[in-house]
PDB file of N, CA and C in Angstrom:
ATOM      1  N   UNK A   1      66.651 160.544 117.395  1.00  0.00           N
ATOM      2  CA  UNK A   1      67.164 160.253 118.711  1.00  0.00           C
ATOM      3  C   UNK A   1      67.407 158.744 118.795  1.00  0.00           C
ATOM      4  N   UNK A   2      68.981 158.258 118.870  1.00  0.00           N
ATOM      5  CA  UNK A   2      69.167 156.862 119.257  1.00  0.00           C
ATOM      6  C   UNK A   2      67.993 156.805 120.052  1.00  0.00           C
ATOM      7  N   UNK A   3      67.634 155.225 120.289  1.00  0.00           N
ATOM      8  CA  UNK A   3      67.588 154.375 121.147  1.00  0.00           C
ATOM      9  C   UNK A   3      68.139 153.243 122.055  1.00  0.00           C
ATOM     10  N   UNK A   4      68.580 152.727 122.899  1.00  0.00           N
ATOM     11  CA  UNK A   4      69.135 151.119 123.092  1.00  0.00           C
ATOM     12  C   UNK A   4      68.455 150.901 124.296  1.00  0.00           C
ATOM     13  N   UNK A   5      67.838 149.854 123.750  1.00  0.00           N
ATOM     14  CA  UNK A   5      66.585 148.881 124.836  1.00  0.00           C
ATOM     15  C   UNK A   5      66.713 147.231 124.529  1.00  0.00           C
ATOM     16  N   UNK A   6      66.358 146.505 125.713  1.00  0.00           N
ATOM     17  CA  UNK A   6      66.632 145.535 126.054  1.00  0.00           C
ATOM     18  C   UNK A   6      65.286 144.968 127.033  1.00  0.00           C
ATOM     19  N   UNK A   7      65.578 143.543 127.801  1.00  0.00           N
ATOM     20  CA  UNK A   7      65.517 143.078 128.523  1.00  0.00           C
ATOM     21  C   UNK A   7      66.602 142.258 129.178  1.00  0.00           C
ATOM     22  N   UNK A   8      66.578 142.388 130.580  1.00  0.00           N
ATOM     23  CA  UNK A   8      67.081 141.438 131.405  1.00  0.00           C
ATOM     24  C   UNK A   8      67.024 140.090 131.524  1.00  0.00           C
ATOM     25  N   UNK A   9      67.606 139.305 131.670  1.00  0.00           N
ATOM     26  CA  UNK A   9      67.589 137.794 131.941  1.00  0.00           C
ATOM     27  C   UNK A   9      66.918 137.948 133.080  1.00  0.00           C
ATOM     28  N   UNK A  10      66.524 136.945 133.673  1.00  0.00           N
ATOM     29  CA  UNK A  10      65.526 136.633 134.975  1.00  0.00           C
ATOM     30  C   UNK A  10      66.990 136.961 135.950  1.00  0.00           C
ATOM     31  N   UNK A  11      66.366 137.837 137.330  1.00  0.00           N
ATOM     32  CA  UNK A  11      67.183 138.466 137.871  1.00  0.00           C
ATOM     33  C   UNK A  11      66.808 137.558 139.172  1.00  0.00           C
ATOM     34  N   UNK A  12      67.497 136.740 139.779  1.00  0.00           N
ATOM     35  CA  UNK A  12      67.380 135.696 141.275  1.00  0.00           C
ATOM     36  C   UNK A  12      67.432 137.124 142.157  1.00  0.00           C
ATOM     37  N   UNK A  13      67.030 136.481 143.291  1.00  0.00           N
ATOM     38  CA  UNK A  13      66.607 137.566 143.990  1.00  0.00           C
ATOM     39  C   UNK A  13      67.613 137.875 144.703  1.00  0.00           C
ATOM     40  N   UNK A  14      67.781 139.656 144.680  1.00  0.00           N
ATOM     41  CA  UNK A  14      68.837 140.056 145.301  1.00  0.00           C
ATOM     42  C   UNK A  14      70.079 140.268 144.913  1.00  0.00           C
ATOM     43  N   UNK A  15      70.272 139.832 143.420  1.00  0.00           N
ATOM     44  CA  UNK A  15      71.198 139.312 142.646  1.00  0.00           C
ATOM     45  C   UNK A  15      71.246 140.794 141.585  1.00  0.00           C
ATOM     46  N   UNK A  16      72.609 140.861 141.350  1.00  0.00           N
ATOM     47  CA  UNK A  16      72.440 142.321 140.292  1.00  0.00           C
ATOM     48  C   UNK A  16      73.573 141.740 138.853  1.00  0.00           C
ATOM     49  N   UNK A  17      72.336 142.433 137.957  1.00  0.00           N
ATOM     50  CA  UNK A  17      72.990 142.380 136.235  1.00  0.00           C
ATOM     51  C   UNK A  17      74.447 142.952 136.284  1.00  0.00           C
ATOM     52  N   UNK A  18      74.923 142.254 134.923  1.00  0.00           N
ATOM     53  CA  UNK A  18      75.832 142.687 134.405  1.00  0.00           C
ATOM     54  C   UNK A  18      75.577 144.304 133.960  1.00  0.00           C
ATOM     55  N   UNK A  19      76.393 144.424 133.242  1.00  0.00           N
ATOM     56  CA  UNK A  19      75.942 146.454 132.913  1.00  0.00           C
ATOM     57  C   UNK A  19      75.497 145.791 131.615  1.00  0.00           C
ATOM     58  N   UNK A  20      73.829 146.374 131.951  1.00  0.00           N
ATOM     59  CA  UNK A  20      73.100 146.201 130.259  1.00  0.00           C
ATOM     60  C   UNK A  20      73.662 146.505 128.900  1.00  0.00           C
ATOM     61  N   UNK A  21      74.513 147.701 129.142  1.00  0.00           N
ATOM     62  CA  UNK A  21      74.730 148.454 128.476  1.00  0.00           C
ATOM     63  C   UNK A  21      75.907 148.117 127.365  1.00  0.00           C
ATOM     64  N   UNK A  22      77.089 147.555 128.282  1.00  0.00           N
ATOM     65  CA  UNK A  22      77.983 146.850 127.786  1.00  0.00           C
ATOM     66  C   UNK A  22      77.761 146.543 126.315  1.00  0.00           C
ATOM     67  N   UNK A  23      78.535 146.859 125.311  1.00  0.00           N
ATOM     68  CA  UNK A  23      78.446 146.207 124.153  1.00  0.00           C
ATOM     69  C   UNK A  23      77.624 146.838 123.041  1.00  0.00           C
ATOM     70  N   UNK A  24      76.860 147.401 123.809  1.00  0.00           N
ATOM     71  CA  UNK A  24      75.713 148.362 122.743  1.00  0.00           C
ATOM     72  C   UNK A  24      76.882 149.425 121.993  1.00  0.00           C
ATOM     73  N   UNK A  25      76.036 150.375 121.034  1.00  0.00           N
ATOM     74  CA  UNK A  25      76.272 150.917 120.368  1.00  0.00           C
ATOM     75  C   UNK A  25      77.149 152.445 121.076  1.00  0.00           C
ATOM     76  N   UNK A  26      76.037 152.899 121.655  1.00  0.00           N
ATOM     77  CA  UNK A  26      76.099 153.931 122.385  1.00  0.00           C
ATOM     78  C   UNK A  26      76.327 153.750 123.877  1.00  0.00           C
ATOM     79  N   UNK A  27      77.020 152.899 124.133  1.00  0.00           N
ATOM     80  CA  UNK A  27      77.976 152.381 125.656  1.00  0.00           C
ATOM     81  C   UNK A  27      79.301 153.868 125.975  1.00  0.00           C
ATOM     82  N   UNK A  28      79.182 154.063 125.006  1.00  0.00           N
ATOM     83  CA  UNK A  28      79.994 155.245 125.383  1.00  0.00           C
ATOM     84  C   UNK A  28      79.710 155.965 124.011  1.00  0.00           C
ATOM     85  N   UNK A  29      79.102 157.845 124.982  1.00  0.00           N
ATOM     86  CA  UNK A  29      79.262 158.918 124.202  1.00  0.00           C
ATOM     87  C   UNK A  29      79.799 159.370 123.130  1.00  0.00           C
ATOM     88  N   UNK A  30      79.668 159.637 121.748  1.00  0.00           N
ATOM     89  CA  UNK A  30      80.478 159.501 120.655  1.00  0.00           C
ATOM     90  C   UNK A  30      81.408 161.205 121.076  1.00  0.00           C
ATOM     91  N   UNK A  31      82.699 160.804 120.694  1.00  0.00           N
ATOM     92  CA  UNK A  31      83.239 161.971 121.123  1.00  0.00           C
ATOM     93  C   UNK A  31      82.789 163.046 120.313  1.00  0.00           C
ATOM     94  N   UNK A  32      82.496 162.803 119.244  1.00  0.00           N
ATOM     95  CA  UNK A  32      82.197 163.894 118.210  1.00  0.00           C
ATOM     96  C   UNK A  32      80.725 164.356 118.252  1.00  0.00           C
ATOM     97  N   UNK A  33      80.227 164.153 119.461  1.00  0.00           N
ATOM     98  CA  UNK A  33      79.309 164.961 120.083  1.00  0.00           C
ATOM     99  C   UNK A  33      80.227 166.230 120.674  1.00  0.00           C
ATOM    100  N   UNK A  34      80.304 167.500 120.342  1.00  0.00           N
ATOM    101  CA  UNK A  34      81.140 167.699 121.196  1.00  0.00           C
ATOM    102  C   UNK A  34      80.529 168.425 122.955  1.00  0.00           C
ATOM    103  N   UNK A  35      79.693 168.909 122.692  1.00  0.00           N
ATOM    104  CA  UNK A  35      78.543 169.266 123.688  1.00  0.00           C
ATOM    105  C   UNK A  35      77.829 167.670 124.575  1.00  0.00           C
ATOM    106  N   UNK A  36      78.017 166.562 124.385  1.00  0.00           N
ATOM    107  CA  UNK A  36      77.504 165.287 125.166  1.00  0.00           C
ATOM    108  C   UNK A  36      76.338 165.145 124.533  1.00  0.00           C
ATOM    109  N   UNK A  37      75.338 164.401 125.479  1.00  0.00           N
ATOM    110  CA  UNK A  37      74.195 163.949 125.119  1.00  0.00           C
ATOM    111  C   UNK A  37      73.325 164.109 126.040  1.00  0.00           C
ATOM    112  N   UNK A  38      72.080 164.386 125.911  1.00  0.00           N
ATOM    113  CA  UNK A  38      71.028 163.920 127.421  1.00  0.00           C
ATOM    114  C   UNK A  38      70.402 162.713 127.370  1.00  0.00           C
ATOM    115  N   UNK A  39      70.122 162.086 128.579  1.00  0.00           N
ATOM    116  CA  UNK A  39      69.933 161.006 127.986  1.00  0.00           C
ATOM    117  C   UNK A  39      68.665 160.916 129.245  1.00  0.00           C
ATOM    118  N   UNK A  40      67.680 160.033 128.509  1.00  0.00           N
ATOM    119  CA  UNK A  40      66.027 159.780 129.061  1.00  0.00           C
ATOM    120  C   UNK A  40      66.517 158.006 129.587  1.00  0.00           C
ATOM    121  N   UNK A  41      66.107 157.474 130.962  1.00  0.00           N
ATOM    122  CA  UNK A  41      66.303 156.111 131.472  1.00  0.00           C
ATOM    123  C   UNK A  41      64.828 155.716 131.864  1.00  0.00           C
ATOM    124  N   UNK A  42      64.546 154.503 131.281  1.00  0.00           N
ATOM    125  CA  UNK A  42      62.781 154.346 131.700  1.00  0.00           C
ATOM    126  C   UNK A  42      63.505 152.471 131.607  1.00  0.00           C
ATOM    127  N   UNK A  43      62.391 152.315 132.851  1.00  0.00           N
ATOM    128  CA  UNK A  43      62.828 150.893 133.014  1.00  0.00           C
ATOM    129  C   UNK A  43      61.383 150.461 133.602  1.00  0.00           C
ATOM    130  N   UNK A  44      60.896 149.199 133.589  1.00  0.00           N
ATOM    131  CA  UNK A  44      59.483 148.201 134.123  1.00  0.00           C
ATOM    132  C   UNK A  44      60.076 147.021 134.030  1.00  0.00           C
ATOM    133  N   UNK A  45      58.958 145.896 134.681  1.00  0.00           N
ATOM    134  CA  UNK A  45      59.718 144.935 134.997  1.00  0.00           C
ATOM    135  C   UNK A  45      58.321 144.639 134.288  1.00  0.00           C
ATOM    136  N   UNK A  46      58.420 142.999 133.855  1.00  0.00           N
ATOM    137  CA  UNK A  46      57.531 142.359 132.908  1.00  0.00           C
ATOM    138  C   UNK A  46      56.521 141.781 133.263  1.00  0.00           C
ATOM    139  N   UNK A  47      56.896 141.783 135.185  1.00  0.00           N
ATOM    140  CA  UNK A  47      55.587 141.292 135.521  1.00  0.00           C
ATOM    141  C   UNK A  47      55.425 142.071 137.095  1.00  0.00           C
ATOM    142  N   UNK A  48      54.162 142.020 137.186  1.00  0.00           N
ATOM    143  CA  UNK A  48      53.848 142.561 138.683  1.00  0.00           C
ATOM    144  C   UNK A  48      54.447 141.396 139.827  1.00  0.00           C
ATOM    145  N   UNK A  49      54.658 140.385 139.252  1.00  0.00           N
ATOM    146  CA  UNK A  49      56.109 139.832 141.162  1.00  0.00           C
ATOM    147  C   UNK A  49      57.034 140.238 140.821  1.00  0.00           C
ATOM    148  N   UNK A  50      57.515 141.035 140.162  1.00  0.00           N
ATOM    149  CA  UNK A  50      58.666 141.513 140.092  1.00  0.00           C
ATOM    150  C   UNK A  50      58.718 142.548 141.012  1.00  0.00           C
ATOM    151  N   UNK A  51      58.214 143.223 141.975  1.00  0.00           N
ATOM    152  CA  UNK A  51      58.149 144.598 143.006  1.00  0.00           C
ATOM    153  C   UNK A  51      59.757 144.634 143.571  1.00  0.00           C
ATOM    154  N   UNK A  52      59.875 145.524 143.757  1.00  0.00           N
ATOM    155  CA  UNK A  52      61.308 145.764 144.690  1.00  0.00           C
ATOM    156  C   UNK A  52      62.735 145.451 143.793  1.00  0.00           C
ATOM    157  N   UNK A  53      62.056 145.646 142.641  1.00  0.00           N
ATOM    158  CA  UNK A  53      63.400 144.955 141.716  1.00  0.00           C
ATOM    159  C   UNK A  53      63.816 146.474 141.766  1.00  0.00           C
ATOM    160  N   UNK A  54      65.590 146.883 141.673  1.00  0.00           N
ATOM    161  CA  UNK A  54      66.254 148.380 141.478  1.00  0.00           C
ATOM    162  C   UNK A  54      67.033 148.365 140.584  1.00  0.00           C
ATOM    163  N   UNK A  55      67.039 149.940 140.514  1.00  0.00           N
ATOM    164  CA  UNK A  55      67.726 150.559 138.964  1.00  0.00           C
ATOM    165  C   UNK A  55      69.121 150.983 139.156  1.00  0.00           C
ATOM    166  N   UNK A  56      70.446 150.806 139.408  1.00  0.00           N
ATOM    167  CA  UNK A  56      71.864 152.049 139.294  1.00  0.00           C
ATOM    168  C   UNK A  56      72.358 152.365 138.117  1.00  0.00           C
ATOM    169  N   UNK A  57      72.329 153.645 138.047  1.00  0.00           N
ATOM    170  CA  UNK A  57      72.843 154.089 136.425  1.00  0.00           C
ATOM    171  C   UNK A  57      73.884 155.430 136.525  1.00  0.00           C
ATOM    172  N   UNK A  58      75.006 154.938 136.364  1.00  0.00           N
ATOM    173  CA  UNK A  58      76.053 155.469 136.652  1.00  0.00           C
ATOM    174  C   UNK A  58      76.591 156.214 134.767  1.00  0.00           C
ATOM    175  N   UNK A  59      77.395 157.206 134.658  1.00  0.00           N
ATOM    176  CA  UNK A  59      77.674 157.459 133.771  1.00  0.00           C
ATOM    177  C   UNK A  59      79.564 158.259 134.717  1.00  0.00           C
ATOM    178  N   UNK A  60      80.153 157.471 133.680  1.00  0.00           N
ATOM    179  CA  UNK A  60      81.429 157.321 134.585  1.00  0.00           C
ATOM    180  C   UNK A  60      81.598 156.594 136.093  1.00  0.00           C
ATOM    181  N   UNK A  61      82.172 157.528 136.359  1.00  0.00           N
ATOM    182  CA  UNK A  61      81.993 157.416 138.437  1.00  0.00           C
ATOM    183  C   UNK A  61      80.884 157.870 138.745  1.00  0.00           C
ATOM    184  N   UNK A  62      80.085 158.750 138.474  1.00  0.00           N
ATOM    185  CA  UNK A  62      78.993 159.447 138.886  1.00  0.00           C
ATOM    186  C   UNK A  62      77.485 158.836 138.854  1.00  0.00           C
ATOM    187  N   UNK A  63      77.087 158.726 139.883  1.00  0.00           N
ATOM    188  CA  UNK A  63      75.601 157.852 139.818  1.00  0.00           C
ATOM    189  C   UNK A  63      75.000 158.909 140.252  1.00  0.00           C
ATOM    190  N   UNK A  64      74.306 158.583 139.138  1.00  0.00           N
ATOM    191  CA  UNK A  64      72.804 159.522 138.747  1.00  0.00           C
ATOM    192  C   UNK A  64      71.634 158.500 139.508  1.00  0.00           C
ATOM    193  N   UNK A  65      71.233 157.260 139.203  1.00  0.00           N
ATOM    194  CA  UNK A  65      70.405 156.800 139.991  1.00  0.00           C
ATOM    195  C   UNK A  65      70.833 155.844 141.118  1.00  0.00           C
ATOM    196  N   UNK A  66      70.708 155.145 142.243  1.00  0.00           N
ATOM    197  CA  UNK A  66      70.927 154.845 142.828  1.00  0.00           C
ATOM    198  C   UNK A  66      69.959 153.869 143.871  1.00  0.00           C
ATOM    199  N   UNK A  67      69.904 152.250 143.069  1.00  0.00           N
ATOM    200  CA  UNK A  67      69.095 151.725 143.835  1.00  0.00           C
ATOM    201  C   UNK A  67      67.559 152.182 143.999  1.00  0.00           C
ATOM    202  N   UNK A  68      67.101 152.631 142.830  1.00  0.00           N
ATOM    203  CA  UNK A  68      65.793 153.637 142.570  1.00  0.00           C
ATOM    204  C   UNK A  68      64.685 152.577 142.262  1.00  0.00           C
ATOM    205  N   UNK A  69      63.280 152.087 142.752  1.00  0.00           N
ATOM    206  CA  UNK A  69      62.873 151.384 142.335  1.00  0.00           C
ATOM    207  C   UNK A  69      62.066 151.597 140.951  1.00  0.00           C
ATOM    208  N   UNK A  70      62.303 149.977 140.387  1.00  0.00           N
ATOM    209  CA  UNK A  70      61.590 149.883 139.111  1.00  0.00           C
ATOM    210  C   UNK A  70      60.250 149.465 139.009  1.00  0.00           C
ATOM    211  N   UNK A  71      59.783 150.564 137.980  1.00  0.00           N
ATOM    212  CA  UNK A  71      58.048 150.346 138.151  1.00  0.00           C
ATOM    213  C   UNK A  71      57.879 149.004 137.890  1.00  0.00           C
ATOM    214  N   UNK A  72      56.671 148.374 138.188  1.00  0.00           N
ATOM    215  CA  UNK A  72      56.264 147.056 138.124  1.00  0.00           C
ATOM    216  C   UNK A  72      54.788 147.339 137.515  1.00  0.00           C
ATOM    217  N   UNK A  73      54.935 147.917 136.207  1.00  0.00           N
ATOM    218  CA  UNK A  73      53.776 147.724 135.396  1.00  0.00           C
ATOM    219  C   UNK A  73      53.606 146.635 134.669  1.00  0.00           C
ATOM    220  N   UNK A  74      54.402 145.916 134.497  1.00  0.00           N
ATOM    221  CA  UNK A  74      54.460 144.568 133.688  1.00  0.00           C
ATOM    222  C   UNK A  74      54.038 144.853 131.899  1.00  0.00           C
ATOM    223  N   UNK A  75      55.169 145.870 131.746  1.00  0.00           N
ATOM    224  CA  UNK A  75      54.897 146.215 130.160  1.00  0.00           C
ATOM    225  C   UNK A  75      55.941 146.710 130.031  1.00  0.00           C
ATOM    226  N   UNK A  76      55.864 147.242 128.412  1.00  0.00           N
ATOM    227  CA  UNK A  76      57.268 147.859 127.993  1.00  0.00           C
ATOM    228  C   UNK A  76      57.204 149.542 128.595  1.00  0.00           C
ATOM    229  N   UNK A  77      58.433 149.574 129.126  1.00  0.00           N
ATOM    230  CA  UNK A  77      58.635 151.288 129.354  1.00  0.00           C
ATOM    231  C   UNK A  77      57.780 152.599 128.684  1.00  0.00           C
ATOM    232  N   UNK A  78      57.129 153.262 129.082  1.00  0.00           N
ATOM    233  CA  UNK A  78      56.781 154.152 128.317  1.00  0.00           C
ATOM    234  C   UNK A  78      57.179 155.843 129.130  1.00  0.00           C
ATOM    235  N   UNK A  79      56.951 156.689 128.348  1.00  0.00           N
ATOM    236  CA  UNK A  79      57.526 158.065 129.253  1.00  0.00           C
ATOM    237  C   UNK A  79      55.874 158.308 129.309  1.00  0.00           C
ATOM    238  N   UNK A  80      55.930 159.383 130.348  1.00  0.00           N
ATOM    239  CA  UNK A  80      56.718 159.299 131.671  1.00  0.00           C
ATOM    240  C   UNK A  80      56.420 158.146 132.644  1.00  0.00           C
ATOM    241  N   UNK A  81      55.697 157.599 132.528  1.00  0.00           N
ATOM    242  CA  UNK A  81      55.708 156.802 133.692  1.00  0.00           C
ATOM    243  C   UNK A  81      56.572 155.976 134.544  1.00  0.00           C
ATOM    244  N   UNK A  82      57.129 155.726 133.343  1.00  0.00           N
ATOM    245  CA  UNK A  82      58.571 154.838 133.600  1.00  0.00           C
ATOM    246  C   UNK A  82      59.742 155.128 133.496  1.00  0.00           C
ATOM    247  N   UNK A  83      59.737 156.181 133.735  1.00  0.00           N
ATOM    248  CA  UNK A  83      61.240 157.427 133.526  1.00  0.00           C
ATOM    249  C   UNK A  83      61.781 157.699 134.890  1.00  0.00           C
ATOM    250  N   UNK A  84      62.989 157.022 134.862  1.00  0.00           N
ATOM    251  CA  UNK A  84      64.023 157.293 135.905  1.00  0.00           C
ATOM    252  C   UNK A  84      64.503 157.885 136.500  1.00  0.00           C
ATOM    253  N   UNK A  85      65.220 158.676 135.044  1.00  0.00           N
ATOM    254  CA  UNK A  85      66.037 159.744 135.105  1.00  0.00           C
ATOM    255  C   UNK A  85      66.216 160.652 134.059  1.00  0.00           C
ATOM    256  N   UNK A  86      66.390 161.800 134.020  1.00  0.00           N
ATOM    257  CA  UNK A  86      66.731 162.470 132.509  1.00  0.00           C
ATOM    258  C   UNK A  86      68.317 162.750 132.618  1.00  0.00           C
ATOM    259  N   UNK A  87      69.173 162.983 132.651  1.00  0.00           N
ATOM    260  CA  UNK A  87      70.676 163.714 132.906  1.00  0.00           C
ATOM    261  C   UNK A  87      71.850 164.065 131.468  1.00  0.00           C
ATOM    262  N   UNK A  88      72.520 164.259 131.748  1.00  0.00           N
ATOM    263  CA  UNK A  88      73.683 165.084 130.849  1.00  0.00           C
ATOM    264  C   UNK A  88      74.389 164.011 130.764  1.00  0.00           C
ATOM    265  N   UNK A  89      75.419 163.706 129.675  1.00  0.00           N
ATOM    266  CA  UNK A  89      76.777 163.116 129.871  1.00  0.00           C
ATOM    267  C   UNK A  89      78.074 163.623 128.747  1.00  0.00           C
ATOM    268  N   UNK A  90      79.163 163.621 129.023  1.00  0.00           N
ATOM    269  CA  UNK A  90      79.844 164.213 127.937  1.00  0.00           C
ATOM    270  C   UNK A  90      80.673 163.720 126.797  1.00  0.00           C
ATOM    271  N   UNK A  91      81.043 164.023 126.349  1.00  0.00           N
ATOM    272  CA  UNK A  91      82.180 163.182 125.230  1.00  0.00           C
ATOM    273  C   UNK A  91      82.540 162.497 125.510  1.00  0.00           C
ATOM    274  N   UNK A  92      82.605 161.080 125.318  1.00  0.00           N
ATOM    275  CA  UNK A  92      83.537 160.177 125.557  1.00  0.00           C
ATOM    276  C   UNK A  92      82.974 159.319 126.979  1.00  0.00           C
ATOM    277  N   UNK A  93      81.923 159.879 127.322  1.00  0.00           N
ATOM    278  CA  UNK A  93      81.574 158.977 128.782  1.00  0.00           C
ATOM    279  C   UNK A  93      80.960 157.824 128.435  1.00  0.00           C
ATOM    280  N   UNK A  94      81.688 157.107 129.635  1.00  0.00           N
ATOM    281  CA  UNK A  94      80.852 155.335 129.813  1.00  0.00           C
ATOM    282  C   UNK A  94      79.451 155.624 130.149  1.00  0.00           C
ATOM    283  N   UNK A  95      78.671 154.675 129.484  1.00  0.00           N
ATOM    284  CA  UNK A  95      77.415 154.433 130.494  1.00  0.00           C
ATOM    285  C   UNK A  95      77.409 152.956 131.536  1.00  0.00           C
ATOM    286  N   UNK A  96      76.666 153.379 132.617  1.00  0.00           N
ATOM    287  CA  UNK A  96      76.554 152.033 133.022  1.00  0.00           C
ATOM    288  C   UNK A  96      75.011 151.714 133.655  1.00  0.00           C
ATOM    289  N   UNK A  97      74.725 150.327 133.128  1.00  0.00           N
ATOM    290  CA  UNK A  97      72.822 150.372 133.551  1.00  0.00           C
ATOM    291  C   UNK A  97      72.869 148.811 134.490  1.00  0.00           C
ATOM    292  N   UNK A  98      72.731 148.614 135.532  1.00  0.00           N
ATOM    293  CA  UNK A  98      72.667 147.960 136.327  1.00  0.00           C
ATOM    294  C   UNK A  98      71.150 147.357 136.899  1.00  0.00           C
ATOM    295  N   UNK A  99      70.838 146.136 137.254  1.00  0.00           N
ATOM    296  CA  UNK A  99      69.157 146.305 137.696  1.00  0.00           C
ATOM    297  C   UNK A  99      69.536 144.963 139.132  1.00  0.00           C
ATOM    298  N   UNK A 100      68.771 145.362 140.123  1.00  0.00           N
ATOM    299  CA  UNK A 100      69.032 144.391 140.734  1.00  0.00           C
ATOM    300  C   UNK A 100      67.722 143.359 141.286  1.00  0.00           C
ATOM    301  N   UNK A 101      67.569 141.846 141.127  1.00  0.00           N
ATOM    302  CA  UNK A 101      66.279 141.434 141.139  1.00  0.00           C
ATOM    303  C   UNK A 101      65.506 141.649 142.269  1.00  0.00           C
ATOM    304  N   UNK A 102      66.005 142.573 143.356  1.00  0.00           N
ATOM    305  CA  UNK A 102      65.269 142.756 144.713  1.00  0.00           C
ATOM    306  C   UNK A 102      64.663 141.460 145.531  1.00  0.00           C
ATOM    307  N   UNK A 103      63.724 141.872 146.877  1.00  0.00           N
ATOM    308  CA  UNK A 103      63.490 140.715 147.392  1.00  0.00           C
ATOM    309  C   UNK A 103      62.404 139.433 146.420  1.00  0.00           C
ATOM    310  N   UNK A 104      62.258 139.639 144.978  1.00  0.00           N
ATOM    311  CA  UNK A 104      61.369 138.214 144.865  1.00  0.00           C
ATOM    312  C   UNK A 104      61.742 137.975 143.376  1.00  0.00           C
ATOM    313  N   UNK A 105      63.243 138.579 143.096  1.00  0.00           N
ATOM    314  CA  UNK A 105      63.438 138.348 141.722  1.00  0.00           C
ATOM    315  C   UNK A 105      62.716 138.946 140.735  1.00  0.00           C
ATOM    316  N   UNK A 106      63.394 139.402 139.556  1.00  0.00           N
ATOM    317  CA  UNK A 106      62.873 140.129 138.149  1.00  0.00           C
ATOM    318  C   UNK A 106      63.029 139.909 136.955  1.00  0.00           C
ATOM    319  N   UNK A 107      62.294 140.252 135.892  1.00  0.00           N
ATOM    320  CA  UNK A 107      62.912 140.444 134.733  1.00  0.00           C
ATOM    321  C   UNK A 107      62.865 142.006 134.107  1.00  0.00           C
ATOM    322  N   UNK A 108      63.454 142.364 133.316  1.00  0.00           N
ATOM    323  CA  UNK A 108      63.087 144.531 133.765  1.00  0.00           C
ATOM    324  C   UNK A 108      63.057 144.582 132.605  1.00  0.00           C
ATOM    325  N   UNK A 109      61.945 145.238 131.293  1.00  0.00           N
ATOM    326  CA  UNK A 109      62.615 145.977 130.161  1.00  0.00           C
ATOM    327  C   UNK A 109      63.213 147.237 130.257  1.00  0.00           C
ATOM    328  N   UNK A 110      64.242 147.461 129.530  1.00  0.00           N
ATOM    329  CA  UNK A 110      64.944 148.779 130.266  1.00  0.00           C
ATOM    330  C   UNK A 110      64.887 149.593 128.337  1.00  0.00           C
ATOM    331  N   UNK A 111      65.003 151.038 128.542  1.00  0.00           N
ATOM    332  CA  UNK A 111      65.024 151.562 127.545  1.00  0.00           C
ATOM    333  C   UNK A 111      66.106 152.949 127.770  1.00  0.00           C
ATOM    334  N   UNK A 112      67.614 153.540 127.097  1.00  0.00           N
ATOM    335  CA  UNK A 112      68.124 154.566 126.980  1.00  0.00           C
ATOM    336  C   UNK A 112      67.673 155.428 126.143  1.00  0.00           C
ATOM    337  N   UNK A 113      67.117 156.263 125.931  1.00  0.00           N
ATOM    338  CA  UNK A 113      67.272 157.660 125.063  1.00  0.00           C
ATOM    339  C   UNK A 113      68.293 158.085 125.001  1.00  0.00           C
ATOM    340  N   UNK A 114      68.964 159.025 123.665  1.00  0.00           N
ATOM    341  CA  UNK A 114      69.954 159.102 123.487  1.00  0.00           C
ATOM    342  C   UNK A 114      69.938 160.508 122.836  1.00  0.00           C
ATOM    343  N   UNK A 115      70.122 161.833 122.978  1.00  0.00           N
ATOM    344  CA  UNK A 115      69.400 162.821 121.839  1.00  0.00           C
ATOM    345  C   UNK A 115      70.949 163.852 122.168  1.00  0.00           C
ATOM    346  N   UNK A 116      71.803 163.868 121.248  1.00  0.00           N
ATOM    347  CA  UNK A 116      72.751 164.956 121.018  1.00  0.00           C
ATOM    348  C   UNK A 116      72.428 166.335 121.500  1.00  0.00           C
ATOM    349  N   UNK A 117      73.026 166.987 122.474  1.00  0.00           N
ATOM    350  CA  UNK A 117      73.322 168.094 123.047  1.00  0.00           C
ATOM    351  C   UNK A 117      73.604 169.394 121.648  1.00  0.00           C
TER     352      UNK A 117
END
């Protein structure tokens, strides 16, 4: 099962990332999946002032999460605790992973799962 995980740059407060995702490998669904992928979203922020920092994770037009808050365990993602979302996507779809630093600013490790349909 791919992976693509990261961290965020320090997120000013209130202020939202570029799409994490951008540029990675698996930024978009390999078409020759032909069934898609499911994909596991687990995100934490690196430190406990990070509270109120949020997650949007769109795949195409369609948002699956929406402004969802990110745990503030101040560690790397682990399942389940730090699991977002699980969802579907199909051939050829964009991903998009967004974090926004909420009211006191963040930094988020974010982690995609990636496991062929």
């Amino acid at each position: 099962m791919p992976r693509m995980s990261g961290q965020t740059a320090a997120l000013a407060v209130n202020t939202d990332s570029p799409n994490v995702l951008a540029g990675k490998l698996f930024e978009f669904i390999p078409r020759t999946w032909r069934r898609g992928a499911a994909l596991r979203l687990l995100a934490a922020t690196t430190a406990a002032a990070g509270v109120g920092a949020l997650a949007k994770f769109k795949i195409d037009q369609q948002v699956v999460v929406d402004a969802e808050n990110v745990s503030y365990a101040a560690r790397y993602p682990v399942i389940p605790d730090d699991q977002l979302a699980v969802h579907w996507a199909g051939p050829g779809a964009r991903l998009f992973l967004i974090f926004n630093g909420g009211p006191a600013g963040a930094t988020v490790n974010w982690a995609v799962d990636i496991e062929p349909a």
